[in-house]
Protein backbone atom coordinates (compact mmCIF):
# COMPACT_ATOMS: atom_id res chain seq x y z
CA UNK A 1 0.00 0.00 0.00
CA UNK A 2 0.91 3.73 -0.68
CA UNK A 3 0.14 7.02 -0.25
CA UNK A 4 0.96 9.94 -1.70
CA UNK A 5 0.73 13.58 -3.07
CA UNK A 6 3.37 13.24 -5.61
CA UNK A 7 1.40 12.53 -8.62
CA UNK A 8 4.73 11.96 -11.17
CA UNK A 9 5.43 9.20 -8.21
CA UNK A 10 2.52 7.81 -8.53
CA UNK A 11 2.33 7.71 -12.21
CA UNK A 12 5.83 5.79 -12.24
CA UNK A 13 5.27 3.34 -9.68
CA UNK A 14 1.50 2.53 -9.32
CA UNK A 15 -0.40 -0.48 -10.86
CA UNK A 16 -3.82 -0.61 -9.31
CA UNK A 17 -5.79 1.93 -7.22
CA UNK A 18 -7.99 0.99 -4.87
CA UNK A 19 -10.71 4.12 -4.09
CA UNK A 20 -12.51 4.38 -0.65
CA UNK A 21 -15.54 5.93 -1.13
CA UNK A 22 -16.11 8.26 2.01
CA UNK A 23 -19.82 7.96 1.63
CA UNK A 24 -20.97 4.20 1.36
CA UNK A 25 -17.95 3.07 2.42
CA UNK A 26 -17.22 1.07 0.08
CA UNK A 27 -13.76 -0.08 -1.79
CA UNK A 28 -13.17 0.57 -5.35
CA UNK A 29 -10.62 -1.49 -7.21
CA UNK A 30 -8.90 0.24 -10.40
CA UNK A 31 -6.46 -1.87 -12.35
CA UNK A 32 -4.14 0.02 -15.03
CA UNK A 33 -1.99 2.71 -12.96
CA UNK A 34 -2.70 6.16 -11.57
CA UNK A 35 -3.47 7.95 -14.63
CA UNK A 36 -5.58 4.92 -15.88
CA UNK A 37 -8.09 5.52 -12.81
CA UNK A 38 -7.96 9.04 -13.17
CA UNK A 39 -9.05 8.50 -17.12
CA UNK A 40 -12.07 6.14 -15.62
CA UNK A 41 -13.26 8.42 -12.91
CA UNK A 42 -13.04 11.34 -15.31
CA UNK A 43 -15.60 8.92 -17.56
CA UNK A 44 -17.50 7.80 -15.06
CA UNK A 45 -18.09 11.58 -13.99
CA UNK A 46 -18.98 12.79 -17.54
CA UNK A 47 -21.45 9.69 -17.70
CA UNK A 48 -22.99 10.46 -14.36
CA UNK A 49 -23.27 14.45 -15.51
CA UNK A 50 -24.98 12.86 -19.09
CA UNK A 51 -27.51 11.10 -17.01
CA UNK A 52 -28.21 13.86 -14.90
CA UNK A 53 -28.87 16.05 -17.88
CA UNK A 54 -31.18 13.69 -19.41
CA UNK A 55 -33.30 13.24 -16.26
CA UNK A 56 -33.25 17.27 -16.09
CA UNK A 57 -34.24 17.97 -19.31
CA UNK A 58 -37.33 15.07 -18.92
CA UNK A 59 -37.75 16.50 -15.33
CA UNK A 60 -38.30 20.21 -16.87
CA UNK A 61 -40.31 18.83 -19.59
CA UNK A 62 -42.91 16.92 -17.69
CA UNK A 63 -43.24 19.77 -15.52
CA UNK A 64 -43.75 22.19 -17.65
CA UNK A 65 -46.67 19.45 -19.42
CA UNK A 66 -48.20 19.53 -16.16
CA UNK A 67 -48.36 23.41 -15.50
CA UNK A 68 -49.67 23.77 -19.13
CA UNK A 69 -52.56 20.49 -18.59
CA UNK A 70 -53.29 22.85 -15.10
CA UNK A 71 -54.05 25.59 -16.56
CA UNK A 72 -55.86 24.80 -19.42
CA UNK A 73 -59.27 23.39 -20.41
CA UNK A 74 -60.66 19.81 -18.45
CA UNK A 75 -62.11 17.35 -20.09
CA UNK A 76 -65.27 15.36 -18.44
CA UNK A 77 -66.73 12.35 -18.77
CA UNK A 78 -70.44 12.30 -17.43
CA UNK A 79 -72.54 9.52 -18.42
CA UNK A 80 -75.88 9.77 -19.56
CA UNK A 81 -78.59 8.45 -18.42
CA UNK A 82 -78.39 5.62 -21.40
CA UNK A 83 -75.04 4.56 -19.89
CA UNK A 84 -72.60 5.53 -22.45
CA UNK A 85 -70.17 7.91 -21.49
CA UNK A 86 -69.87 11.27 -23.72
CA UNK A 87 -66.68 13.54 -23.09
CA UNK A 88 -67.50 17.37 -23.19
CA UNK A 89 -65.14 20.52 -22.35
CA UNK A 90 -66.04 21.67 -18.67
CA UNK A 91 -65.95 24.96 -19.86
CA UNK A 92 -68.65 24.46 -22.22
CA UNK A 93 -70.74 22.00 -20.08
CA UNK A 94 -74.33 23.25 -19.29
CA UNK A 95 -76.80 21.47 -16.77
């Protein structure tokens, strides 16, 4: 096991990393060298950052559905008295 600052070090003499990940405590094992896990957590961030995009841009979208379907006109189903449903525009139903 090492430890170290020096980065040029560590590019000479390192052949796997292992990461401890201060969160779910779990161990990480990188094979490859230092700047081989930095290349993979570098991709791994600009994959999480992709998905995060996505699922903000789908977030936005939906909401923005659902503040448009708020505010505009409902549609009703009432059934008549024969038992078929009719759909009408509650702003244009009458009683």
């Amino acid at each position: 096991m090492l430890v170290s600052h020096d980065r040029t070090f560590l590019d000479r003499t390192v052949t796997d990393v292992v990461e401890l990940d201060e969160f779910t405590h779990r161990a990480t094992w990188f094979g490859g060298g230092w700047q081989a896990y930095r290349d993979e957590r570098e991709l791994a961030r600009r994959h999480a950052r992709e998905r995060y995009e996505e699922y903000e841009a789908k977030r936005s979208n939906l909401a923005g559905r659902a503040q448009r379907g708020a505010s505009g006109p409902r549609r009703v189903c009432r059934r008549p008295r024969s038992g078929r449903p009719t759909t009408t525009s509650s702003s244009s139903t009458s009683r």
